[in-house]
Structures are given as structure tokens and as C-alpha cells.
N, C-alpha and C. Protein backbone atom coordinates (compact mmCIF):
# COMPACT_ATOMS: atom_id res chain seq x y z
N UNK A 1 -38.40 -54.20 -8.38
CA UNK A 1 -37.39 -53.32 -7.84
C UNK A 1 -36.20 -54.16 -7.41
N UNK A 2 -35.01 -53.82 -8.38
CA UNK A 2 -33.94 -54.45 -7.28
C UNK A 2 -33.30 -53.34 -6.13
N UNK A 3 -31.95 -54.83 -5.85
CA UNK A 3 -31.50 -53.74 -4.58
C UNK A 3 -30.27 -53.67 -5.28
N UNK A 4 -28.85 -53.04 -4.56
CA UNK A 4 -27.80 -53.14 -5.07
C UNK A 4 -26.91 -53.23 -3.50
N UNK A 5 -26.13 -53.86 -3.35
CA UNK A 5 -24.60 -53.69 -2.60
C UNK A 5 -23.71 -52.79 -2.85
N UNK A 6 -23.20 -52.48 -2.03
CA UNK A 6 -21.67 -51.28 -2.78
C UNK A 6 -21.03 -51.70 -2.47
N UNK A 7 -19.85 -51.85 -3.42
CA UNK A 7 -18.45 -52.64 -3.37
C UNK A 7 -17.20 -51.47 -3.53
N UNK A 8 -16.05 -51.26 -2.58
CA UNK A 8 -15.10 -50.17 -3.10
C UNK A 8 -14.15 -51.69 -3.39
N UNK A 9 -13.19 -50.98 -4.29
CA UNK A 9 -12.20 -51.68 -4.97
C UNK A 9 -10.86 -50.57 -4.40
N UNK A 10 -9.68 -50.71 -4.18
CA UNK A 10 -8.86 -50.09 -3.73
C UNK A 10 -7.73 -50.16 -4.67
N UNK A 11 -6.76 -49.36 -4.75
CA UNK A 11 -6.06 -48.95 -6.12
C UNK A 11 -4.76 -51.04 -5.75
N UNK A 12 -4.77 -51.40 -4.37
CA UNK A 12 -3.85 -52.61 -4.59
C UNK A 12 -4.93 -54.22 -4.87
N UNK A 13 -6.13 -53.24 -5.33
CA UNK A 13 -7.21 -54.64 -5.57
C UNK A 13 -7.83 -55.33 -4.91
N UNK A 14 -7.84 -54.62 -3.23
CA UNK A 14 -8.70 -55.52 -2.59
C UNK A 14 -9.85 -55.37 -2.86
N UNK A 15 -11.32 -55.58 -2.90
CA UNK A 15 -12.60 -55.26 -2.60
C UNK A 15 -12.82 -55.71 -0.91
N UNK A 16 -13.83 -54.47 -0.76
CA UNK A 16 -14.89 -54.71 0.40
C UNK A 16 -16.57 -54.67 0.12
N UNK A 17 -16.66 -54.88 1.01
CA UNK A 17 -18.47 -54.94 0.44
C UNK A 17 -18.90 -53.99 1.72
N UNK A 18 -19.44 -53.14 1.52
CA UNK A 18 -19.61 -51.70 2.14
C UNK A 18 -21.51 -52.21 2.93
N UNK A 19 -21.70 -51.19 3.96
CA UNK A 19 -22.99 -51.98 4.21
C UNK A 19 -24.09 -51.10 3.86
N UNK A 20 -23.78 -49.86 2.68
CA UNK A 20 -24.65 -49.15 1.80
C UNK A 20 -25.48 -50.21 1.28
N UNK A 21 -26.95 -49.94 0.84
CA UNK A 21 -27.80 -50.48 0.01
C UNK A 21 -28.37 -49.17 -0.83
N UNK A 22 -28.36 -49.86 -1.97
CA UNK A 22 -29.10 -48.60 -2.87
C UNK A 22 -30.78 -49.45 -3.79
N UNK A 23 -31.31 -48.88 -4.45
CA UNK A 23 -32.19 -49.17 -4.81
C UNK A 23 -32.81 -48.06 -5.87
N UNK A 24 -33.84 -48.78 -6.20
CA UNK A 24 -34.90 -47.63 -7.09
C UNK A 24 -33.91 -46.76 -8.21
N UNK A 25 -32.73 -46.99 -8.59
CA UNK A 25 -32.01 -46.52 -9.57
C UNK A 25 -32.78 -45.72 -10.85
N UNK A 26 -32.22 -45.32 -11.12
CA UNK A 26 -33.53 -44.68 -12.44
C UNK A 26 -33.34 -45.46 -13.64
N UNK A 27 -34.35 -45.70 -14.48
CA UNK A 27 -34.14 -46.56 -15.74
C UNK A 27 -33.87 -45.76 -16.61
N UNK A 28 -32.75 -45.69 -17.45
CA UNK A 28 -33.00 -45.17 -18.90
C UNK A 28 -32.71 -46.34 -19.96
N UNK A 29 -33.72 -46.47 -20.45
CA UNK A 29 -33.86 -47.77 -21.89
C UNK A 29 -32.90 -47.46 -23.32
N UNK A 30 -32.28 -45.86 -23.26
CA UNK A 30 -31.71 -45.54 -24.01
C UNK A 30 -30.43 -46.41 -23.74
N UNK A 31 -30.02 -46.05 -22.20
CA UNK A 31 -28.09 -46.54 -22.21
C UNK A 31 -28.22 -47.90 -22.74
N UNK A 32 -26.57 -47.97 -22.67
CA UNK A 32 -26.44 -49.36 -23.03
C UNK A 32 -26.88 -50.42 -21.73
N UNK A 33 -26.49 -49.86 -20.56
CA UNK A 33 -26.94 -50.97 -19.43
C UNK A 33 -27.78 -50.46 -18.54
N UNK A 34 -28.92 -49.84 -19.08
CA UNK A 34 -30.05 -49.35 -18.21
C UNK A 34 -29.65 -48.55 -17.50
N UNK A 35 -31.05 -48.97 -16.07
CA UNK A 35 -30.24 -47.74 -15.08
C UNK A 35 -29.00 -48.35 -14.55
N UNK A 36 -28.14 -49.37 -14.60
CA UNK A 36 -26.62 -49.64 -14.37
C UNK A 36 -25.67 -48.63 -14.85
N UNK A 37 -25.88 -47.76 -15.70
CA UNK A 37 -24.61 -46.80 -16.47
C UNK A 37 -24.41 -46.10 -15.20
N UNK A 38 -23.44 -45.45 -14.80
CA UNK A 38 -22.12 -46.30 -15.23
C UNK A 38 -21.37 -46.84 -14.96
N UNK A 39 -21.72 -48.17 -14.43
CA UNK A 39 -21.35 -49.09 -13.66
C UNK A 39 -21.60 -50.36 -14.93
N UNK A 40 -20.01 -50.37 -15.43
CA UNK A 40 -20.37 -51.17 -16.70
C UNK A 40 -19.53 -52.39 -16.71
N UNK A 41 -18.37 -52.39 -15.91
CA UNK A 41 -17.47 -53.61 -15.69
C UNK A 41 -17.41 -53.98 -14.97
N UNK A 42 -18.14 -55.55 -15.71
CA UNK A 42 -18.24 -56.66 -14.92
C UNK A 42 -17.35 -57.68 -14.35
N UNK A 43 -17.30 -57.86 -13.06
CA UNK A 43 -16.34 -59.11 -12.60
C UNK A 43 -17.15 -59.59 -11.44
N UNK A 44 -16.55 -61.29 -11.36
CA UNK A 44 -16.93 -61.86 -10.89
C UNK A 44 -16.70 -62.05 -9.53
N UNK A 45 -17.27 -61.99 -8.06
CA UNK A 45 -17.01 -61.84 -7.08
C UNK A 45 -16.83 -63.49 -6.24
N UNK A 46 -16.14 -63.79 -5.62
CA UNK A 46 -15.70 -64.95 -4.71
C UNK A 46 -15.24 -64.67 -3.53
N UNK A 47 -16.44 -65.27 -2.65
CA UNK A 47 -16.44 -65.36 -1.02
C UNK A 47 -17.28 -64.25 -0.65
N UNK A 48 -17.96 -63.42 -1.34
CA UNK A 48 -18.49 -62.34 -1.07
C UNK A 48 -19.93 -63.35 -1.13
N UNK A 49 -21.60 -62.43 -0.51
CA UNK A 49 -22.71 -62.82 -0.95
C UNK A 49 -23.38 -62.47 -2.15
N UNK A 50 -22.75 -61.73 -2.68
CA UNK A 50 -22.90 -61.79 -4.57
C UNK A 50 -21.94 -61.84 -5.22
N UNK A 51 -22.67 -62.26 -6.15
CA UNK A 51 -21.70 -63.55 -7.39
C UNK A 51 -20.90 -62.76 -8.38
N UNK A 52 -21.38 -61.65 -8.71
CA UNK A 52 -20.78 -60.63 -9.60
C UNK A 52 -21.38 -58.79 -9.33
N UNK A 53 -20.44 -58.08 -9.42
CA UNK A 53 -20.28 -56.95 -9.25
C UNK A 53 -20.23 -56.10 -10.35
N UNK A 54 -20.81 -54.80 -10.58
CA UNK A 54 -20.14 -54.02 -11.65
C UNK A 54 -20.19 -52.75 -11.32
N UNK A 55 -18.58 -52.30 -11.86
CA UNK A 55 -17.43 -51.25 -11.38
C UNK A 55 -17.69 -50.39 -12.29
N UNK A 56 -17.81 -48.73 -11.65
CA UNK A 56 -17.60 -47.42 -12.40
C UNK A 56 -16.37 -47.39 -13.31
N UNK A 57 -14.85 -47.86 -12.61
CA UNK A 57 -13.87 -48.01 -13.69
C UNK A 57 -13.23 -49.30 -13.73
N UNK A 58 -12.76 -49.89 -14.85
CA UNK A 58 -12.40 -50.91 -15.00
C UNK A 58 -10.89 -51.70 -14.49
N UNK A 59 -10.24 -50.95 -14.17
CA UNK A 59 -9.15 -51.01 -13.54
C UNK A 59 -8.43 -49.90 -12.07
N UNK A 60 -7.88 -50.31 -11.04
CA UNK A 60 -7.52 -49.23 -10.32
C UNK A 60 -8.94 -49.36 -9.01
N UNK A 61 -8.26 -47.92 -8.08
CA UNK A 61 -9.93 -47.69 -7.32
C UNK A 61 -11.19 -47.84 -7.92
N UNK A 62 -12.43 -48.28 -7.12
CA UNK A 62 -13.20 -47.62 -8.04
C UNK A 62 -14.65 -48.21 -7.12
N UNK A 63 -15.61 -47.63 -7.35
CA UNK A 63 -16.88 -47.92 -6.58
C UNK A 63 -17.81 -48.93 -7.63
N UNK A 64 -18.51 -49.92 -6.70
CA UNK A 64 -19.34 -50.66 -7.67
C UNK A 64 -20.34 -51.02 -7.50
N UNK A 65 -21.19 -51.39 -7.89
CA UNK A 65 -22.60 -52.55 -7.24
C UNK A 65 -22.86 -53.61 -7.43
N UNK A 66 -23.60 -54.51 -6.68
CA UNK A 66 -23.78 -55.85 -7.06
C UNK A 66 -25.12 -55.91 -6.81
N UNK A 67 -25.63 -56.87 -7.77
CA UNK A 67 -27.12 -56.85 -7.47
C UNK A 67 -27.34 -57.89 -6.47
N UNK A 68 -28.44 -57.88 -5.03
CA UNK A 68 -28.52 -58.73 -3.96
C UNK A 68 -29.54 -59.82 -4.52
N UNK A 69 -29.02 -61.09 -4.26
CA UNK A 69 -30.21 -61.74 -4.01
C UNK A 69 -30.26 -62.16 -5.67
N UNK A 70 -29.75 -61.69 -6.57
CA UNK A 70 -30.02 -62.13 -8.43
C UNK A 70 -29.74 -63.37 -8.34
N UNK A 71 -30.40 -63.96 -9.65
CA UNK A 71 -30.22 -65.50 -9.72
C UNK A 71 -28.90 -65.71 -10.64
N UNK A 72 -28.88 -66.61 -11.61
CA UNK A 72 -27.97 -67.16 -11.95
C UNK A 72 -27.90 -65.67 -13.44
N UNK A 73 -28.62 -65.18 -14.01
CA UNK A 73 -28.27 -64.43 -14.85
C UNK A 73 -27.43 -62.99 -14.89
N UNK A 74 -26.47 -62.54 -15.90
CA UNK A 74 -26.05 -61.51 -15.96
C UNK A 74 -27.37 -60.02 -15.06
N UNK A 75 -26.33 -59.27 -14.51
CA UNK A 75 -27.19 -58.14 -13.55
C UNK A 75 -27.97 -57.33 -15.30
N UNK A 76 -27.00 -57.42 -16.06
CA UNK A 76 -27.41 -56.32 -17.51
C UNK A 76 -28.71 -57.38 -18.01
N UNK A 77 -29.09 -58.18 -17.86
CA UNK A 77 -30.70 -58.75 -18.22
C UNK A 77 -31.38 -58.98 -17.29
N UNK A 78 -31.00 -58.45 -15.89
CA UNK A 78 -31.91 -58.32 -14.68
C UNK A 78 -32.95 -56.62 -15.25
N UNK A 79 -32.17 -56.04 -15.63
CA UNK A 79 -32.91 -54.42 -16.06
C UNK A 79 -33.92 -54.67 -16.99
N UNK A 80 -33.26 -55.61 -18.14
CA UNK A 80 -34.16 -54.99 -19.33
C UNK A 80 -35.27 -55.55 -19.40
């Protein structure tokens, strides 16, 4: 089971790291990024306690997750 962080992104680009935790996501093996859809763009986070985040939209506001605690690999081969 992972966990996830929630990250908001704000339309002038700041991020915060929100003190939501989510978990137990549902798997579907069909999507392209498991239970991550749709949270598909990835960027890399600095100064935060996770290393990378991934955003509902790719540019602009937007809500995201980061996986807590992942090691050095992409969150999209933490699922599969």
C-alpha cells in the first residue's frame, strides 16, 4: 500500500504541500498509470519531502500527489 501527499500548484506556480494524506487508491491495470490516472504530469519537486509529484493538469492551477517515502524510482513503476 502506498501513501500519497497532496500538492496544490497555484495558477503563478507556487506549490504547497497540503497536510492531506491519501492512500488505498484503486488500481486499474487497464490505465496507462494505474491507479495514478489522472494524475499524469510529472515534475520534479525541490525542498519539499518528496522528490517528484504528479499533477491532474500540466500547466496552470492544479492538484497533485506525491508518493511518501518512494525510493529512487519513477511513482508510475511504484504501481505496476
Amino acid at each position: 500500500m502506498f501513501e500519497y501527499a497532496v500538492y496544490v500548484r497555484t495558477e503563478e506556480g507556487y506549490i504547497e504541500r497540503m497536510n492531506n494524506v491519501i492512500s488505498n487508491l484503486p488500481y486499474d491495470s487497464r490505465g496507462t498509470y494505474g491507479s495514478l490516472s489522472p494524475y499524469v504530469h510529472e515534475e520534479a519537486l525541490v525542498g519539499f519531502p518528496e522528490s517528484v509529484v504528479l499533477w491532474k493538469n500540466s500547466t496552470g492551477p492544479s492538484v497533485g500527489i506525491a508518493p511518501i517515502n518512494a525510493d529512487s524510482n519513477s511513482p508510475k513503476l511504484l504501481v505496476a
